[in-house]
N, C-alpha and C. Protein backbone atom coordinates (compact mmCIF):
# COMPACT_ATOMS: atom_id res chain seq x y z
N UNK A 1 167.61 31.08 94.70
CA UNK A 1 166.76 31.92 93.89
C UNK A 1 165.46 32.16 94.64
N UNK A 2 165.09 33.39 94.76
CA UNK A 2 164.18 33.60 95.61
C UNK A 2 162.57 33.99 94.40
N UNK A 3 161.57 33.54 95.04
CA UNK A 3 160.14 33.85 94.53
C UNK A 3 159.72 35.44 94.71
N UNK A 4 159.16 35.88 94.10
CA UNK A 4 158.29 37.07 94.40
C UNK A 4 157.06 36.30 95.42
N UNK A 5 156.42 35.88 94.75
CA UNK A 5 155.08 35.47 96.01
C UNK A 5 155.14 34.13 95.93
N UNK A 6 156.45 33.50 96.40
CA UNK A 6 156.63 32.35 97.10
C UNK A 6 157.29 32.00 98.00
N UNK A 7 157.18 32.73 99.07
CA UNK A 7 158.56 33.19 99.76
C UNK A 7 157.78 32.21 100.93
N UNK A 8 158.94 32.51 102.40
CA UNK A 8 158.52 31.69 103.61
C UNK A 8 157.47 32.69 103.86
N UNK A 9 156.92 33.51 103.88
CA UNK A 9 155.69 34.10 104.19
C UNK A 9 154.33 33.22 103.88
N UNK A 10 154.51 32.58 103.13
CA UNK A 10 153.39 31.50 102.62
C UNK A 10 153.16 30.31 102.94
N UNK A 11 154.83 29.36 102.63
CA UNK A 11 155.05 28.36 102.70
C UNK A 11 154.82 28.09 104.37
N UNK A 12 155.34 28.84 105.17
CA UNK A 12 155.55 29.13 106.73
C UNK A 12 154.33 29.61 107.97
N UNK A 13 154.61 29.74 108.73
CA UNK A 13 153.05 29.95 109.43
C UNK A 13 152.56 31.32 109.04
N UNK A 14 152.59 31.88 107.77
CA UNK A 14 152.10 33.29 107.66
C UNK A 14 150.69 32.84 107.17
N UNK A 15 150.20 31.51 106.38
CA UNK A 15 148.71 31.54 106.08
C UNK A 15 148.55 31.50 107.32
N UNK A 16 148.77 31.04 108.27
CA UNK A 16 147.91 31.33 109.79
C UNK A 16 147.39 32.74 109.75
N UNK A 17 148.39 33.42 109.95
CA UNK A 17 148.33 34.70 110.18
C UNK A 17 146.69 35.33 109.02
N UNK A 18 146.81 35.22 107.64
CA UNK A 18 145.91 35.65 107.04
C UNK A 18 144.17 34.60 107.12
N UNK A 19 144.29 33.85 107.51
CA UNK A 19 143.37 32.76 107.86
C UNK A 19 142.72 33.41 109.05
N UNK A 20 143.44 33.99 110.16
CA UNK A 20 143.00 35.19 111.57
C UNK A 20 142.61 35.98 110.79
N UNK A 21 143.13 36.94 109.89
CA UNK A 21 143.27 37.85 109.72
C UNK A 21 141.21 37.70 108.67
N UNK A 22 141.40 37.12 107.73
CA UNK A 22 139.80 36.37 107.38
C UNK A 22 138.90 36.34 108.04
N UNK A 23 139.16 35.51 109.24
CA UNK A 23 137.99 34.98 110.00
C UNK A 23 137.60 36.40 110.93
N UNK A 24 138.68 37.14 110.93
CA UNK A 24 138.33 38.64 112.06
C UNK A 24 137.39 39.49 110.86
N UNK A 25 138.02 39.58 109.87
CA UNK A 25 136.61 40.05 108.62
C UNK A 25 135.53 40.08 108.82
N UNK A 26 135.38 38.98 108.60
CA UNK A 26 134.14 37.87 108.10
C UNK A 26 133.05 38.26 109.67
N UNK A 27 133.89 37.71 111.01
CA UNK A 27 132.84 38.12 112.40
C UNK A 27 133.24 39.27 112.71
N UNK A 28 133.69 40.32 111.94
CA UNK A 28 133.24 41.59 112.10
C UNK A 28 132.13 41.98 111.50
N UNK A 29 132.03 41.22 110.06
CA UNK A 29 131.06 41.77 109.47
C UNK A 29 129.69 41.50 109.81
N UNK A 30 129.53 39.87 110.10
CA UNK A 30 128.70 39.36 110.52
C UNK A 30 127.93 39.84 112.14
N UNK A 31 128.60 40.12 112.51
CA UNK A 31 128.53 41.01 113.97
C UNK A 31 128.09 42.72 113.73
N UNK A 32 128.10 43.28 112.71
CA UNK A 32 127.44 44.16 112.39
C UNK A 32 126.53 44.56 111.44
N UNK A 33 125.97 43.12 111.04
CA UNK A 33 124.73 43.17 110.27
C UNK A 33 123.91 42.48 111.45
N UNK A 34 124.13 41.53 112.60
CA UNK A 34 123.58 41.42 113.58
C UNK A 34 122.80 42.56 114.45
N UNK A 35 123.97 43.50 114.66
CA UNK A 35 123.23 44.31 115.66
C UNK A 35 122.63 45.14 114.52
N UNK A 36 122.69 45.49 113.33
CA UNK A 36 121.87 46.55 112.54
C UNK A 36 120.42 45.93 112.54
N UNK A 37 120.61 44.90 112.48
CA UNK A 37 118.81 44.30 112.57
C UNK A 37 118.67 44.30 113.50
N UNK A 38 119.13 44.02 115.21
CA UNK A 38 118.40 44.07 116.58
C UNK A 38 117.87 45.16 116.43
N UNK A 39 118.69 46.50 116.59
CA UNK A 39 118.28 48.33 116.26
C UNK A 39 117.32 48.24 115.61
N UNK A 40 116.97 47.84 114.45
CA UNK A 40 116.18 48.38 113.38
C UNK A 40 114.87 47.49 114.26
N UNK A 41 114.85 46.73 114.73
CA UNK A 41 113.74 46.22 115.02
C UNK A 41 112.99 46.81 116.64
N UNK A 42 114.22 47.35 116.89
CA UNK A 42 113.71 47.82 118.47
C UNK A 42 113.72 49.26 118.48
N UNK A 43 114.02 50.05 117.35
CA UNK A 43 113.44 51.61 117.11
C UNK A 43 112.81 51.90 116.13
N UNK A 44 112.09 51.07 116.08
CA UNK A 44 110.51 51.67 115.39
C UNK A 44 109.26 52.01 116.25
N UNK A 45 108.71 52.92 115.65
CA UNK A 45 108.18 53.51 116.24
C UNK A 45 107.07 53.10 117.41
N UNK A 46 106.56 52.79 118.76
CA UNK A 46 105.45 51.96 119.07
C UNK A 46 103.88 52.56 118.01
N UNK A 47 103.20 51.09 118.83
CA UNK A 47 101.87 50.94 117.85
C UNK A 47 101.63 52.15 117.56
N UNK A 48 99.94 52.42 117.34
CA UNK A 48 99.73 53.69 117.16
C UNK A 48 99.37 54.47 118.17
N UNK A 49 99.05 55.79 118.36
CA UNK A 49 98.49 56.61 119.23
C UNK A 49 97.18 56.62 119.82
N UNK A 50 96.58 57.17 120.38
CA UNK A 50 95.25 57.16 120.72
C UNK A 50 94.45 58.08 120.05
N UNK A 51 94.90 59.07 119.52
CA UNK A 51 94.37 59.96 118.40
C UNK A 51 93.78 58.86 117.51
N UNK A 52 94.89 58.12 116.94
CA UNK A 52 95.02 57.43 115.52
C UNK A 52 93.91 56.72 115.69
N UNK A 53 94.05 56.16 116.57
CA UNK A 53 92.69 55.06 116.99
C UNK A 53 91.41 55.27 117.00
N UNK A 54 91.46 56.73 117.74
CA UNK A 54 90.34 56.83 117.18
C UNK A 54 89.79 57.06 116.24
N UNK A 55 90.66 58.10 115.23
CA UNK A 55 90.26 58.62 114.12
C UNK A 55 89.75 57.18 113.04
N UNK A 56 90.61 56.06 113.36
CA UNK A 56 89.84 54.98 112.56
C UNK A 56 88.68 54.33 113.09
N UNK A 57 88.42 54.42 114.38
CA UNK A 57 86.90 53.90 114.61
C UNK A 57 85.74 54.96 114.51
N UNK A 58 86.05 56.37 114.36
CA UNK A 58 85.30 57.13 113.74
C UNK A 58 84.99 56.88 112.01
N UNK A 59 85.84 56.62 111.53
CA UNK A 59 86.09 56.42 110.00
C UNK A 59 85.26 55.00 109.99
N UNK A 60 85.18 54.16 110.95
CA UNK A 60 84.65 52.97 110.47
C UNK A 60 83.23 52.66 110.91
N UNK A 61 82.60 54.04 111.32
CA UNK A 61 81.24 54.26 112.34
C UNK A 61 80.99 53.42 113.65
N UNK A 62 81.96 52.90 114.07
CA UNK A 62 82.32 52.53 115.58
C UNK A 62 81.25 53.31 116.45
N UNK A 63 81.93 54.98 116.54
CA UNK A 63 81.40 55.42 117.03
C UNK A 63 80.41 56.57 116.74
N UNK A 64 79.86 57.73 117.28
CA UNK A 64 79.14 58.94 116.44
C UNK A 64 79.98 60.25 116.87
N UNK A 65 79.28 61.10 115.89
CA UNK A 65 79.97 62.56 115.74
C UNK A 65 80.20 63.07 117.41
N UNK A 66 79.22 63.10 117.73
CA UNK A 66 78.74 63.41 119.43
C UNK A 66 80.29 62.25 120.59
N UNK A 67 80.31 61.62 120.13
CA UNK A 67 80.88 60.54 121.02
C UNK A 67 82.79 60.92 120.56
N UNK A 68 82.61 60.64 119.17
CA UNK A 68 83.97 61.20 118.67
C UNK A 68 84.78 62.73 119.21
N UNK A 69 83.56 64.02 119.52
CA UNK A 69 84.02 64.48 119.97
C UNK A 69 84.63 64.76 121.03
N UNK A 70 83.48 64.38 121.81
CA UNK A 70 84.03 64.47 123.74
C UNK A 70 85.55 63.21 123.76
N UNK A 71 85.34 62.32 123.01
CA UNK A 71 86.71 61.63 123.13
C UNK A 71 87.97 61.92 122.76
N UNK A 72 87.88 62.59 121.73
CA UNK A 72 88.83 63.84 121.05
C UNK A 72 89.36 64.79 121.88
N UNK A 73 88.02 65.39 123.13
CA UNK A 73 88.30 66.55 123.90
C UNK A 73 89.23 65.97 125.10
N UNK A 74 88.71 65.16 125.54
CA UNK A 74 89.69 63.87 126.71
C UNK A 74 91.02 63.56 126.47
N UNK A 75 91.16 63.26 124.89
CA UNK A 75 92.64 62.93 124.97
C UNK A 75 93.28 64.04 124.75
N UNK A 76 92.68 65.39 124.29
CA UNK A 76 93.65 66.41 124.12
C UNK A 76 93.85 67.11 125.30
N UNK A 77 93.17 66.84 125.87
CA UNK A 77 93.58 67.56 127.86
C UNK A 77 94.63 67.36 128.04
N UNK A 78 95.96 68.27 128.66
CA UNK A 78 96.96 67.88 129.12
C UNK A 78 97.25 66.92 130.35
């Protein structure tokens, strides 16, 4: 008399087979939440610009109107 889901597929080296078949899952998955965080951490954007920079040490009276400009004019030179 034979089982529906008790057959030699079970009893026999077939859990091997699904036990591989698991563990290839599992470090697939794990292997691509790995590299999604290396990426995410190594394409963002660098610091800020030199515009940006300045525009906040103008904002923070660092420097003056006079000084802000000619530095403004410098970095926009090609």
């Amino acid at each position: 008399m034979t089982h529906a889901y008790w057959n030699d597929w079970y009893f026999g080296w077939g859990w091997f087979l699904w036990f591989g078949f698991v563990f290839l899952l599992f470090s697939s998955i794990g292997n691509w939440g790995y590299t999604y965080r290396a990426h995410q951490r190594y394409d963002k954007q660098p610091g800020k610009e030199a515009l940006d920079i300045l525009n906040e040490r103008y904002a923070r009276g660092d420097i003056t109107r006079d000084e802000y400009g000619q530095m403004k004019s410098e970095i926009s030179k090609p």
